[in-house]
C-alpha atoms as a PDB file:
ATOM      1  CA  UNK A   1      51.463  90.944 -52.943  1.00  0.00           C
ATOM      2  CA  UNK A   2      48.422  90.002 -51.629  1.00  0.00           C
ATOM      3  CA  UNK A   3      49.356  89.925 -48.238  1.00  0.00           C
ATOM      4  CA  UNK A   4      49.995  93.712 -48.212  1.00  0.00           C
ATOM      5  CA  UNK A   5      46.184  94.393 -49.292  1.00  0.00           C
ATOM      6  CA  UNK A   6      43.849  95.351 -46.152  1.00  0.00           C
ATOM      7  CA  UNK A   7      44.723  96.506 -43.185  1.00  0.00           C
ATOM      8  CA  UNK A   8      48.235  96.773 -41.219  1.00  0.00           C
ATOM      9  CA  UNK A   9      48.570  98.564 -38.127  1.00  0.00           C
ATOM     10  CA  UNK A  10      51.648 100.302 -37.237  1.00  0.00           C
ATOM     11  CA  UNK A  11      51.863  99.031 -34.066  1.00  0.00           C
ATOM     12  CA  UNK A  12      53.435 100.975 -30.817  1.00  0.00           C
ATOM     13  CA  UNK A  13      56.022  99.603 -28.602  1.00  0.00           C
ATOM     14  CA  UNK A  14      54.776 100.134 -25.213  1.00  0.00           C
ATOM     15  CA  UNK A  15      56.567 101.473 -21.856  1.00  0.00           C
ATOM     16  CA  UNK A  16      56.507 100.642 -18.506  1.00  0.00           C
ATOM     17  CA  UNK A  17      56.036 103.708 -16.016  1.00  0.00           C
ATOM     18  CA  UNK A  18      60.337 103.747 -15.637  1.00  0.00           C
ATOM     19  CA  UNK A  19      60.276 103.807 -19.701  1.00  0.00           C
ATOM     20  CA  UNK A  20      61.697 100.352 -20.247  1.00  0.00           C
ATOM     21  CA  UNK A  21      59.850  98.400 -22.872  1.00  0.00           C
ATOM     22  CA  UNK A  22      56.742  96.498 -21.345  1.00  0.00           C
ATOM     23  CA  UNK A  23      56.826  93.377 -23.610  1.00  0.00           C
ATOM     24  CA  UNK A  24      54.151  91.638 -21.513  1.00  0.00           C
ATOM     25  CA  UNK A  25      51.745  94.829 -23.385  1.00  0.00           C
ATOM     26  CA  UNK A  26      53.485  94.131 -26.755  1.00  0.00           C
ATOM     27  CA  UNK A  27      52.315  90.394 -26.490  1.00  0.00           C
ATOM     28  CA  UNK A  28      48.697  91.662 -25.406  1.00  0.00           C
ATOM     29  CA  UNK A  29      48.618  94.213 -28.369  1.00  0.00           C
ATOM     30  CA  UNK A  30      49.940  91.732 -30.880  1.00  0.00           C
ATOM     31  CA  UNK A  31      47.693  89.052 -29.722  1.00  0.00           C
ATOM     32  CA  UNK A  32      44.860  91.578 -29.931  1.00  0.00           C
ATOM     33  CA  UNK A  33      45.166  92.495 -33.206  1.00  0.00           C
ATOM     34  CA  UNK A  34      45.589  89.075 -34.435  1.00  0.00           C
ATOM     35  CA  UNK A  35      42.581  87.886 -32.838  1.00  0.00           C
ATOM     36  CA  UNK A  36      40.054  90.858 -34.392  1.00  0.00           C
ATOM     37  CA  UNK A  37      40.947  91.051 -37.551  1.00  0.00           C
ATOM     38  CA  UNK A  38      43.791  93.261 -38.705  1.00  0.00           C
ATOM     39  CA  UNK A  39      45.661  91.845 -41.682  1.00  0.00           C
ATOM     40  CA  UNK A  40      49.380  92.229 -41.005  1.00  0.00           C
ATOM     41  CA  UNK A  41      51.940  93.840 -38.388  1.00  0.00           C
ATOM     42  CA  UNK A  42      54.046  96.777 -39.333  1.00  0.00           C
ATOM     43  CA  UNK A  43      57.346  96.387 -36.691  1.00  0.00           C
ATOM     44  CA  UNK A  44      59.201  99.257 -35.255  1.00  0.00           C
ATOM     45  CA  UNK A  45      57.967 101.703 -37.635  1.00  0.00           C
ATOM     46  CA  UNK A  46      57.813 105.425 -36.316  1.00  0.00           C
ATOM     47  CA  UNK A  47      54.649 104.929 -34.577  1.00  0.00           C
ATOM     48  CA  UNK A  48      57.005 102.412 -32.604  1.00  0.00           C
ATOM     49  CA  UNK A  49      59.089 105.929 -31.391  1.00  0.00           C
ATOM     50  CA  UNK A  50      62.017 104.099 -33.381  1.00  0.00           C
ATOM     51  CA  UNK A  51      63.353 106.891 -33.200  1.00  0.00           C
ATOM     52  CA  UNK A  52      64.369 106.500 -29.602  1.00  0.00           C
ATOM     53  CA  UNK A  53      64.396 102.604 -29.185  1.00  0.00           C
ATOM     54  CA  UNK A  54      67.966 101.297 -28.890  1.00  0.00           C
ATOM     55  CA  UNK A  55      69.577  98.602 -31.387  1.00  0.00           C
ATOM     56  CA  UNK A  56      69.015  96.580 -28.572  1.00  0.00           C
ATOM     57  CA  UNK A  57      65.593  96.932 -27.680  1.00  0.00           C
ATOM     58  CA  UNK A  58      65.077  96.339 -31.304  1.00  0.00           C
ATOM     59  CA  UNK A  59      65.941  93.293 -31.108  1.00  0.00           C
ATOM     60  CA  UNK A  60      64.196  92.019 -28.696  1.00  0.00           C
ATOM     61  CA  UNK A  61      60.941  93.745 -29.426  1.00  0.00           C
ATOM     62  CA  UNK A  62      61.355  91.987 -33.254  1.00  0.00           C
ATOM     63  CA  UNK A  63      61.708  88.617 -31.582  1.00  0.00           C
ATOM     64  CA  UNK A  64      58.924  88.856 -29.324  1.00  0.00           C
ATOM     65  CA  UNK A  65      56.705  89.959 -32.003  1.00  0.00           C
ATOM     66  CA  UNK A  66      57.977  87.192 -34.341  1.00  0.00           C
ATOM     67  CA  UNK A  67      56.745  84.491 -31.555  1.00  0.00           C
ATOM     68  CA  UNK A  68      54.073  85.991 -30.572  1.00  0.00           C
ATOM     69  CA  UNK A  69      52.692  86.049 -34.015  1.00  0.00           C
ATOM     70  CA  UNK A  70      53.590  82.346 -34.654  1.00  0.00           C
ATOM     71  CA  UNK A  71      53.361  82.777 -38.420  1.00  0.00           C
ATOM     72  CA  UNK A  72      49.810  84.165 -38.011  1.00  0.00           C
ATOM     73  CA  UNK A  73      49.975  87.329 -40.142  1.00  0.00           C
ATOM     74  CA  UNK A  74      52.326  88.666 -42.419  1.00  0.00           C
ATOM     75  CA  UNK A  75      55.175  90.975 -40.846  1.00  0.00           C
ATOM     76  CA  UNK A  76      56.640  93.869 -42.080  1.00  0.00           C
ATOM     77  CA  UNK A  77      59.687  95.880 -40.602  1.00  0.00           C
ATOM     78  CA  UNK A  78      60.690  99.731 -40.310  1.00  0.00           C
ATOM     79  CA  UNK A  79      64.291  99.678 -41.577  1.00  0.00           C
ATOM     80  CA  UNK A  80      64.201 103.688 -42.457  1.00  0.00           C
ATOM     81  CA  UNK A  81      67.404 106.171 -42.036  1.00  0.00           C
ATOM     82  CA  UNK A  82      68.005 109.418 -43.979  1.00  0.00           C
ATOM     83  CA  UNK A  83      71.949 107.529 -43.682  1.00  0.00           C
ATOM     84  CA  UNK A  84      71.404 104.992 -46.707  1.00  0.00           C
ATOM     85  CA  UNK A  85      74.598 103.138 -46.081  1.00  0.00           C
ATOM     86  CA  UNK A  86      73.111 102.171 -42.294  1.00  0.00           C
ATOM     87  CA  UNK A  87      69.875 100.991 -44.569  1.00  0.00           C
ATOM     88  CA  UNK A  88      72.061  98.971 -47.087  1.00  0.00           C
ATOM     89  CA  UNK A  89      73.692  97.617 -43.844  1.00  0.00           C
ATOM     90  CA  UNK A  90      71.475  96.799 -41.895  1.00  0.00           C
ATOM     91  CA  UNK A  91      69.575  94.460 -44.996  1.00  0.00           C
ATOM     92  CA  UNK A  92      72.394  92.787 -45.870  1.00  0.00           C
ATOM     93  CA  UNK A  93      73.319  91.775 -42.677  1.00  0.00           C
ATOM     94  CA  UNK A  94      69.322  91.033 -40.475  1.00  0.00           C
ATOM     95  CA  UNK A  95      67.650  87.765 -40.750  1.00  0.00           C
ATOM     96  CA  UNK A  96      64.953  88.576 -42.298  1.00  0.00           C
ATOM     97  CA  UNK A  97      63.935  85.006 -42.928  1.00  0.00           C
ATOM     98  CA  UNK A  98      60.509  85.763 -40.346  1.00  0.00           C
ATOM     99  CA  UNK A  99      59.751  88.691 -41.928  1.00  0.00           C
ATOM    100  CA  UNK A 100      57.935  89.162 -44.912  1.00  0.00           C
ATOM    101  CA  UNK A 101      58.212  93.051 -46.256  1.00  0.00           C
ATOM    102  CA  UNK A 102      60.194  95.997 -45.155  1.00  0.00           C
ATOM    103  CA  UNK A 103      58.529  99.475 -44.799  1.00  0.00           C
ATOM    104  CA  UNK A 104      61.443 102.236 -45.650  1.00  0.00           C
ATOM    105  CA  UNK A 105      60.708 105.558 -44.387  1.00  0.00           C
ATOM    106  CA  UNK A 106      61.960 108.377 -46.985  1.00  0.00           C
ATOM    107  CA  UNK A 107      64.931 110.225 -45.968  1.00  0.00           C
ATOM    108  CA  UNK A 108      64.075 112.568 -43.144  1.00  0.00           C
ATOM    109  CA  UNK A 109      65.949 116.157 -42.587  1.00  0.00           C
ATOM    110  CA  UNK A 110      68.581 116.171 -45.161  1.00  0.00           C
ATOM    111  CA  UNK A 111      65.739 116.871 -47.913  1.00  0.00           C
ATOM    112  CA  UNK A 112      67.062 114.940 -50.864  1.00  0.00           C
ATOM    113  CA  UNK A 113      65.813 115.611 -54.320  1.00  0.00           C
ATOM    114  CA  UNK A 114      63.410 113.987 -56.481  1.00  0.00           C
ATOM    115  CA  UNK A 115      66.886 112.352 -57.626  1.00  0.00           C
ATOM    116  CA  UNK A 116      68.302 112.028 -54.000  1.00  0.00           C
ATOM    117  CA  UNK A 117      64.811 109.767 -53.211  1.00  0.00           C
ATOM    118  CA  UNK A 118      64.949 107.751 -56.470  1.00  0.00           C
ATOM    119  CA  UNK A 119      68.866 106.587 -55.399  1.00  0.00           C
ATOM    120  CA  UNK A 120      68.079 106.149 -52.204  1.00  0.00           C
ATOM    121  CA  UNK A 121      65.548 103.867 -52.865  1.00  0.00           C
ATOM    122  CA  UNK A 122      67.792 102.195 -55.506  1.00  0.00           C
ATOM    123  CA  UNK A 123      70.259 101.216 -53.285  1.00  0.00           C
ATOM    124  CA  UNK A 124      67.649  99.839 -50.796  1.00  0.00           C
ATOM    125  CA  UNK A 125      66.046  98.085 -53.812  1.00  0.00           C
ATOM    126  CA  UNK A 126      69.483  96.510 -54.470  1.00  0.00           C
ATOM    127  CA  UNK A 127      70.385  95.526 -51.186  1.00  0.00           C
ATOM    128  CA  UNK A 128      67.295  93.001 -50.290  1.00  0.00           C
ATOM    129  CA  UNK A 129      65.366  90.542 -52.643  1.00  0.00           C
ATOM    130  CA  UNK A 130      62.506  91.186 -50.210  1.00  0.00           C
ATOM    131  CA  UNK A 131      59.591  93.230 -50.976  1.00  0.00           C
ATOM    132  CA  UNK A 132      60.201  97.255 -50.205  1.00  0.00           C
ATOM    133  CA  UNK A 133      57.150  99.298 -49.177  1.00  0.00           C
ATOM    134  CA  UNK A 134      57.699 102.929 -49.743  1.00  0.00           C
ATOM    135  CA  UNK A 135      56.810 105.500 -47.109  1.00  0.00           C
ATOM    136  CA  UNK A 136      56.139 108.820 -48.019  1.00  0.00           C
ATOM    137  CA  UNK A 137      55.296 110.986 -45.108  1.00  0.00           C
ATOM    138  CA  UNK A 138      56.256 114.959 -45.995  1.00  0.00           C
ATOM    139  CA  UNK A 139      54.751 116.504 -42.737  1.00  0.00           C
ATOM    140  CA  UNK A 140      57.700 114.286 -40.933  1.00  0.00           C
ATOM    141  CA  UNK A 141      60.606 114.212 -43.462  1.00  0.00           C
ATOM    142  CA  UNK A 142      60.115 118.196 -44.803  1.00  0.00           C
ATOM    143  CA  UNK A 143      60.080 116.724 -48.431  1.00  0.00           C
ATOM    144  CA  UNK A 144      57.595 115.324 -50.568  1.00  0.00           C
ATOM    145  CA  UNK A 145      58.536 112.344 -52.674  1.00  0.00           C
ATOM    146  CA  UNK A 146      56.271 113.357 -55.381  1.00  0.00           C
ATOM    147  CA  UNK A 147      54.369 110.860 -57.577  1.00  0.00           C
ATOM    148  CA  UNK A 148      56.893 110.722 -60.540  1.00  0.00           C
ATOM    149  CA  UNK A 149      59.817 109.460 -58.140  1.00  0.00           C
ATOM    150  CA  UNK A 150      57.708 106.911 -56.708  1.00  0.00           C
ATOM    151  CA  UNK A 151      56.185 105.758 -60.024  1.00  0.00           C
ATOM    152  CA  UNK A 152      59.544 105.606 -61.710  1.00  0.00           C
ATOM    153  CA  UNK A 153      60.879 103.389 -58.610  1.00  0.00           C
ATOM    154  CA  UNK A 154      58.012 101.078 -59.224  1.00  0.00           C
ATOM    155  CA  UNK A 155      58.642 100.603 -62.491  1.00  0.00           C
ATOM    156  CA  UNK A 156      62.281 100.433 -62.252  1.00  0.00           C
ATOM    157  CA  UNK A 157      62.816  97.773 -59.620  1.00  0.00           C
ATOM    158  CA  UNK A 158      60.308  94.405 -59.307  1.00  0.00           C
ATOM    159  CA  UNK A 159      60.802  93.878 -55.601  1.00  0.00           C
ATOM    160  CA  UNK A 160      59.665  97.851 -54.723  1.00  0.00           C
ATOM    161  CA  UNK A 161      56.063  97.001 -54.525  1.00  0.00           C
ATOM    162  CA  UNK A 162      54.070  99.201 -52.910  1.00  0.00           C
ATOM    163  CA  UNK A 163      54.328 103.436 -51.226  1.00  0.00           C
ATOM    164  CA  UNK A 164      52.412 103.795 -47.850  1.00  0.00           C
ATOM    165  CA  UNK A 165      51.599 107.554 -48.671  1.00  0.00           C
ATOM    166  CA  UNK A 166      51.033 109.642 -46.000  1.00  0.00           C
ATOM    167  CA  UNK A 167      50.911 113.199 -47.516  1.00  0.00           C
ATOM    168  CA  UNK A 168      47.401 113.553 -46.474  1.00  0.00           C
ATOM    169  CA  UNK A 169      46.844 114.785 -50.351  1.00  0.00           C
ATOM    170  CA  UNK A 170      44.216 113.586 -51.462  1.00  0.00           C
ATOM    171  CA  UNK A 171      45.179 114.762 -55.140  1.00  0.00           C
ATOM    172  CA  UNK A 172      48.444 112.949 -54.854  1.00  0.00           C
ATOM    173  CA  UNK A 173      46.266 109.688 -54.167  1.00  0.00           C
ATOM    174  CA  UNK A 174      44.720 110.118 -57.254  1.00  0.00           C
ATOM    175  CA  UNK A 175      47.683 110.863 -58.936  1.00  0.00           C
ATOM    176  CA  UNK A 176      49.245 107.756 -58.146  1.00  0.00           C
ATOM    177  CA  UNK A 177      45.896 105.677 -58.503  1.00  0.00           C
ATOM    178  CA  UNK A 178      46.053 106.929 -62.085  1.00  0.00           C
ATOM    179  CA  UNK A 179      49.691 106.303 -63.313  1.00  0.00           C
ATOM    180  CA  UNK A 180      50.220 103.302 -61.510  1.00  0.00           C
ATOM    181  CA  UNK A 181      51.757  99.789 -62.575  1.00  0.00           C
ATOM    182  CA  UNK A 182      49.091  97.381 -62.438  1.00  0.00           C
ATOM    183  CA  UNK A 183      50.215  95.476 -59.563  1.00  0.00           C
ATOM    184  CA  UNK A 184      51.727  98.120 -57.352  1.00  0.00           C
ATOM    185  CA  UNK A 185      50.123  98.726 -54.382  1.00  0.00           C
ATOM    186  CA  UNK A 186      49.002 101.913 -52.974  1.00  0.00           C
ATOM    187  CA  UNK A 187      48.208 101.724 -49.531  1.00  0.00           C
ATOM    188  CA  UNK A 188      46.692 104.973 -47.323  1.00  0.00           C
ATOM    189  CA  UNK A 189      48.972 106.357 -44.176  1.00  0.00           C
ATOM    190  CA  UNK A 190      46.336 108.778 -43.821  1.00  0.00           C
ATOM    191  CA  UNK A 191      43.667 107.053 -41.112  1.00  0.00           C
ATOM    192  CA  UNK A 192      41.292 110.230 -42.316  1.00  0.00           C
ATOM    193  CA  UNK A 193      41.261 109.259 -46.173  1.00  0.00           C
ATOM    194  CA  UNK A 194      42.168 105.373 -46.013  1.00  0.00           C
ATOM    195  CA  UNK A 195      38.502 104.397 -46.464  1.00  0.00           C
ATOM    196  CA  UNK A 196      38.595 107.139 -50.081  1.00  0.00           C
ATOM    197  CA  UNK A 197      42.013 106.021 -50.810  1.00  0.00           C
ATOM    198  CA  UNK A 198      40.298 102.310 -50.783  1.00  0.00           C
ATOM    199  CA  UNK A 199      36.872 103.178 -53.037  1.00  0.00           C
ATOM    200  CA  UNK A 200      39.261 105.107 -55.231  1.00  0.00           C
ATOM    201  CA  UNK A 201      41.552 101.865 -56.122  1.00  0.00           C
ATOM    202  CA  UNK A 202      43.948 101.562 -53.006  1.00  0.00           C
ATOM    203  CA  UNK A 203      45.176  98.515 -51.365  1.00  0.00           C
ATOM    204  CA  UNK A 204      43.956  99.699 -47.829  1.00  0.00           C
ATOM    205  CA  UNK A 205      45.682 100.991 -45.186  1.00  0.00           C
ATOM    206  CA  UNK A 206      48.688 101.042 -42.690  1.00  0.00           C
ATOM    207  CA  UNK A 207      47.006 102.995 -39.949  1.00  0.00           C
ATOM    208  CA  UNK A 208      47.351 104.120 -36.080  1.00  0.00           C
ATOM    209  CA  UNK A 209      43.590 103.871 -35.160  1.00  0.00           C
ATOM    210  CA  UNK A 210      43.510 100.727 -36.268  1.00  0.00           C
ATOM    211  CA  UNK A 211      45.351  98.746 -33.647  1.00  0.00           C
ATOM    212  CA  UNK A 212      42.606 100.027 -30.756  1.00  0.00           C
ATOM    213  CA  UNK A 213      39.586  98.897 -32.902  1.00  0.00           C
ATOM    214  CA  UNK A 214      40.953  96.013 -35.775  1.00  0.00           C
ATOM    215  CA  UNK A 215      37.745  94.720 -35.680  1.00  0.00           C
ATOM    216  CA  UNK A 216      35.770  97.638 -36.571  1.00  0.00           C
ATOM    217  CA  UNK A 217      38.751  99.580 -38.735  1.00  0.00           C
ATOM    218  CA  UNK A 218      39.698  96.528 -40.609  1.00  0.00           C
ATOM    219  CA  UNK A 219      36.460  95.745 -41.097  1.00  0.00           C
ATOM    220  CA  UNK A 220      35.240  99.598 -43.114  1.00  0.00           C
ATOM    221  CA  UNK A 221      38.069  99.078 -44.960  1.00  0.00           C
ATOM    222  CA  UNK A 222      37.347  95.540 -46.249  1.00  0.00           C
ATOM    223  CA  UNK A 223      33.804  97.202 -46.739  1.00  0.00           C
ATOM    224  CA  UNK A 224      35.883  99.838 -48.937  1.00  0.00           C
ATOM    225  CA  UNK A 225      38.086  97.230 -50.977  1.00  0.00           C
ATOM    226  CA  UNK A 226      34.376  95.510 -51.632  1.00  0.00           C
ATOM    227  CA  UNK A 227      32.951  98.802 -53.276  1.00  0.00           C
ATOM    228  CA  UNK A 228      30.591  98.696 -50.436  1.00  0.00           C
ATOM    229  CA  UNK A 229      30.682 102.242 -49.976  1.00  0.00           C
ATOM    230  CA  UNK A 230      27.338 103.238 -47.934  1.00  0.00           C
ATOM    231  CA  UNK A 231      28.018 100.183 -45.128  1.00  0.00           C
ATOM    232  CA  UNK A 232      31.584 101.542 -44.777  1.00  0.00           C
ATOM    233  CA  UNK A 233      31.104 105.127 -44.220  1.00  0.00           C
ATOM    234  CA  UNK A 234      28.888 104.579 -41.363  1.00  0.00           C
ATOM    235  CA  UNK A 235      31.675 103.053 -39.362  1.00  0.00           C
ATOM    236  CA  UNK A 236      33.982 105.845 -40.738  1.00  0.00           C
ATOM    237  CA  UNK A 237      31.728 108.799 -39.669  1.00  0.00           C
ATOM    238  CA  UNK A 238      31.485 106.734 -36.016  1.00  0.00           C
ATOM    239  CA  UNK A 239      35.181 106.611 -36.498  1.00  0.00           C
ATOM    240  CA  UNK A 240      35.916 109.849 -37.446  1.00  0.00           C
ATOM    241  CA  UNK A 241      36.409 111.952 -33.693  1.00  0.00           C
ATOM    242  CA  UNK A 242      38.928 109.318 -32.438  1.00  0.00           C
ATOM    243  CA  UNK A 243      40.919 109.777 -35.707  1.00  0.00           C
ATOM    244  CA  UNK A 244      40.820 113.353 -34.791  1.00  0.00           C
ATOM    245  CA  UNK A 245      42.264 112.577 -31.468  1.00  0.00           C
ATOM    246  CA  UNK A 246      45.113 110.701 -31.831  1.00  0.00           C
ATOM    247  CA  UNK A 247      46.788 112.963 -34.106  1.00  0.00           C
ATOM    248  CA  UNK A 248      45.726 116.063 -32.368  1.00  0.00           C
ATOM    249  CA  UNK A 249      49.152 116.654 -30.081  1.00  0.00           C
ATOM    250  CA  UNK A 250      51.515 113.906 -31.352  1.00  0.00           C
ATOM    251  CA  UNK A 251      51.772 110.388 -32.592  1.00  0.00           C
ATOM    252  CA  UNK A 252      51.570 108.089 -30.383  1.00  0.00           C
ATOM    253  CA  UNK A 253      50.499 109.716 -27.599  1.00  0.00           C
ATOM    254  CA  UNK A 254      47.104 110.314 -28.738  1.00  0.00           C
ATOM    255  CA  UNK A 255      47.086 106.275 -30.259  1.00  0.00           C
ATOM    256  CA  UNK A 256      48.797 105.090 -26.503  1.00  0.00           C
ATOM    257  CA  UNK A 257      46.425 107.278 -24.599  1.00  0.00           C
ATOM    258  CA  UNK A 258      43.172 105.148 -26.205  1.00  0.00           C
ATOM    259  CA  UNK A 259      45.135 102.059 -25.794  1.00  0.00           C
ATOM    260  CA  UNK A 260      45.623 102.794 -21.818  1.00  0.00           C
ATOM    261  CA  UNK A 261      41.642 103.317 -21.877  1.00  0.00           C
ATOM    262  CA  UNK A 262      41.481  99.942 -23.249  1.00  0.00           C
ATOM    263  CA  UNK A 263      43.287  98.522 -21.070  1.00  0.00           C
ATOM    264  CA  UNK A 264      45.937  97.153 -23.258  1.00  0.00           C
ATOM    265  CA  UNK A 265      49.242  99.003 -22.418  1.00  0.00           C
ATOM    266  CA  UNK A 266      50.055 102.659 -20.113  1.00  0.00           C
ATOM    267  CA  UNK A 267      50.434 105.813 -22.328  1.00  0.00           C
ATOM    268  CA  UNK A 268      54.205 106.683 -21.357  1.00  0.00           C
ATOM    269  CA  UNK A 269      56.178 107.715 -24.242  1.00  0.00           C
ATOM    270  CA  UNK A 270      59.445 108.746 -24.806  1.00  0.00           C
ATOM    271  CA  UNK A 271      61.253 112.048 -24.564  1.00  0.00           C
ATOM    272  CA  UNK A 272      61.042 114.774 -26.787  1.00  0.00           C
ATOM    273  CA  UNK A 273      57.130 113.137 -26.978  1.00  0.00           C
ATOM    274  CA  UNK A 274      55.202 113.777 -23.818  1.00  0.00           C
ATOM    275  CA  UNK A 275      51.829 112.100 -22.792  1.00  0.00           C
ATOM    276  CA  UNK A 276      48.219 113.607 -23.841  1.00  0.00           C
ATOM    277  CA  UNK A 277      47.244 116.184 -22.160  1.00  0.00           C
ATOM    278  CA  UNK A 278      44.489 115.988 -20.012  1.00  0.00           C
ATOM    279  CA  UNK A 279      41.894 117.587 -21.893  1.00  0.00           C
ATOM    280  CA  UNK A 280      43.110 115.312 -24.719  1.00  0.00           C
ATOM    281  CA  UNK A 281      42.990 112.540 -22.462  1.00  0.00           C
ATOM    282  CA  UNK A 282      39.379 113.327 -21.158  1.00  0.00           C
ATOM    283  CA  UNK A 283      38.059 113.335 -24.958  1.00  0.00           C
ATOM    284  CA  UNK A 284      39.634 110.114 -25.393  1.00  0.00           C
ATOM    285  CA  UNK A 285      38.150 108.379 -22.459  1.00  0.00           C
ATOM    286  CA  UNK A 286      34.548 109.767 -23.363  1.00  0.00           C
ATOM    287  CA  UNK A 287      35.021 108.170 -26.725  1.00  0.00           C
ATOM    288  CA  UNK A 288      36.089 105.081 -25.578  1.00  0.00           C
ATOM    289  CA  UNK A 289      33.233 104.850 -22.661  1.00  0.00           C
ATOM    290  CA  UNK A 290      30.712 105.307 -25.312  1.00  0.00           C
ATOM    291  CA  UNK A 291      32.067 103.574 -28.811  1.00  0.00           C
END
């Protein structure tokens, strides 16, 4: 799984100003990324607003991505629902022959148990013979998979092979850094604690901040996987007030507000999300200006 190790960025889908999907942006932000560094591309994940993207849109925005990429980097896609019969669906019946992981959010809203996860993720496990990343993410879903669930899974099914954990514990890190199978992956959601999660034993990182700076993100976290702990934190601490930012209001906002100062897409989002505010916006562009 040594494709999953580094860093993936879960990349936005942007908007044009009438909210329609601005693919011409998605090219420039794939592209981007590819060029500076970042190790693979997380599709239509929730930093995506999947949430509010149509079946349609989905498809297109996976083909793009697919040829823009050109077999450049690894891809991984979102296929998440607290509705496991849509996830069992939808894997049995996607081409998935372009894509090379799926990233499958834990069951949001209907807070399962520690039992509810583990056959959820069964049935996902079942359903595909590709490689499941887990994605734990309480402050969204209102339930913590906790680190017995997703140890058991990873022991209990060969093609579940890694949990993006994005509990933003960093107890639970260590938890899971402890007990793991040798060759599961743990990989940081947290942008804050990816470079600890990486000293500590982690794979790296699916992160937000990354896709503005891959070449500086991807690069402390390389720094990290290396041991090379004093080199890394100084692009961390540089790092740190953006990380801050982006996460201050709502995600992506914050992450589509620094892309709009880079000139890479606008920072319309979808509705019940609403743009940074201007004071959040202001902070952003001084960062920017000065990084």
């Amino acid at each position: 799984m040594q494709k999953f190790i580094g860093t993936g960025v879960a990349l936005v889908t942007p908007f044009k100003n009438d909210l329609t999907v601005d693919f011409d942006a998605l090219i420039k932000l794939v592209n981007f990324n590819i060029e500076n560094g970042t190790d693979y591309l997380v599709i239509n994940g929730t930093t995506g607003e999947s949430a509010t993207i149509s079946k349609e849109e989905k498809e297109q925005i996976i083909d793009v991505i697919i040829k823009t990429n050109n077999k450049r980097l690894p891809l991984v896609l979102g296929v998440g629902s607290n509705n496991t019969l849509e996830v069992v669906k939808e894997l049995k019946t996607r081409d998935l022959s372009e894509i090379d992981g799926i990233l499958s959010v834990a069951p949001y809203y209907s807070k399962p148990t520690q039992e509810g996860f583990y056959q959820h993720y069964k049935a996902i496990a079942e359903a595909t013979e590709k490689p499941i990343i887990l994605y734990n993410v309480p402050g969204r879903t209102a339930r913590n998979m906790e680190p017995a669930t997703t140890l058991r899974l990873a022991k209990d099914f060969s093609n579940i092979v890694a949990v993006k954990e994005a509990g933003n514990n960093q107890q639970q890190y260590y938890t899971l850094l402890k007990d793991k199978p040798a060759d599961f992956l743990i990989i940081s959601g947290d942008d804050d604690l990816a470079l600890g999660v990486a000293l500590a034993g982690g794979s790296g990182v699916i992160s937000v901040i990354g896709q503005a700076f891959p070449k500086e993100f991807s690069k402390m976290i390389k720094l990290g996987l290396e041991g090379k702990n004093e080199e890394a934190y100084k692009i961390h601490f540089k790092m740190m007030d953006i990380i801050d930012y982006i996460f201050a209001e709502n995600n992506p906002a914050g992450i589509k507000a620094v892309l709009q100062e880079l000139g890479i897409c606008n920072d319309t989002v979808r509705l019940p999300l609403v743009s940074a505010s201007k004071e959040l916006q202001t902070k952003i562009a001084k960062f920017v200006a000065n990084f």
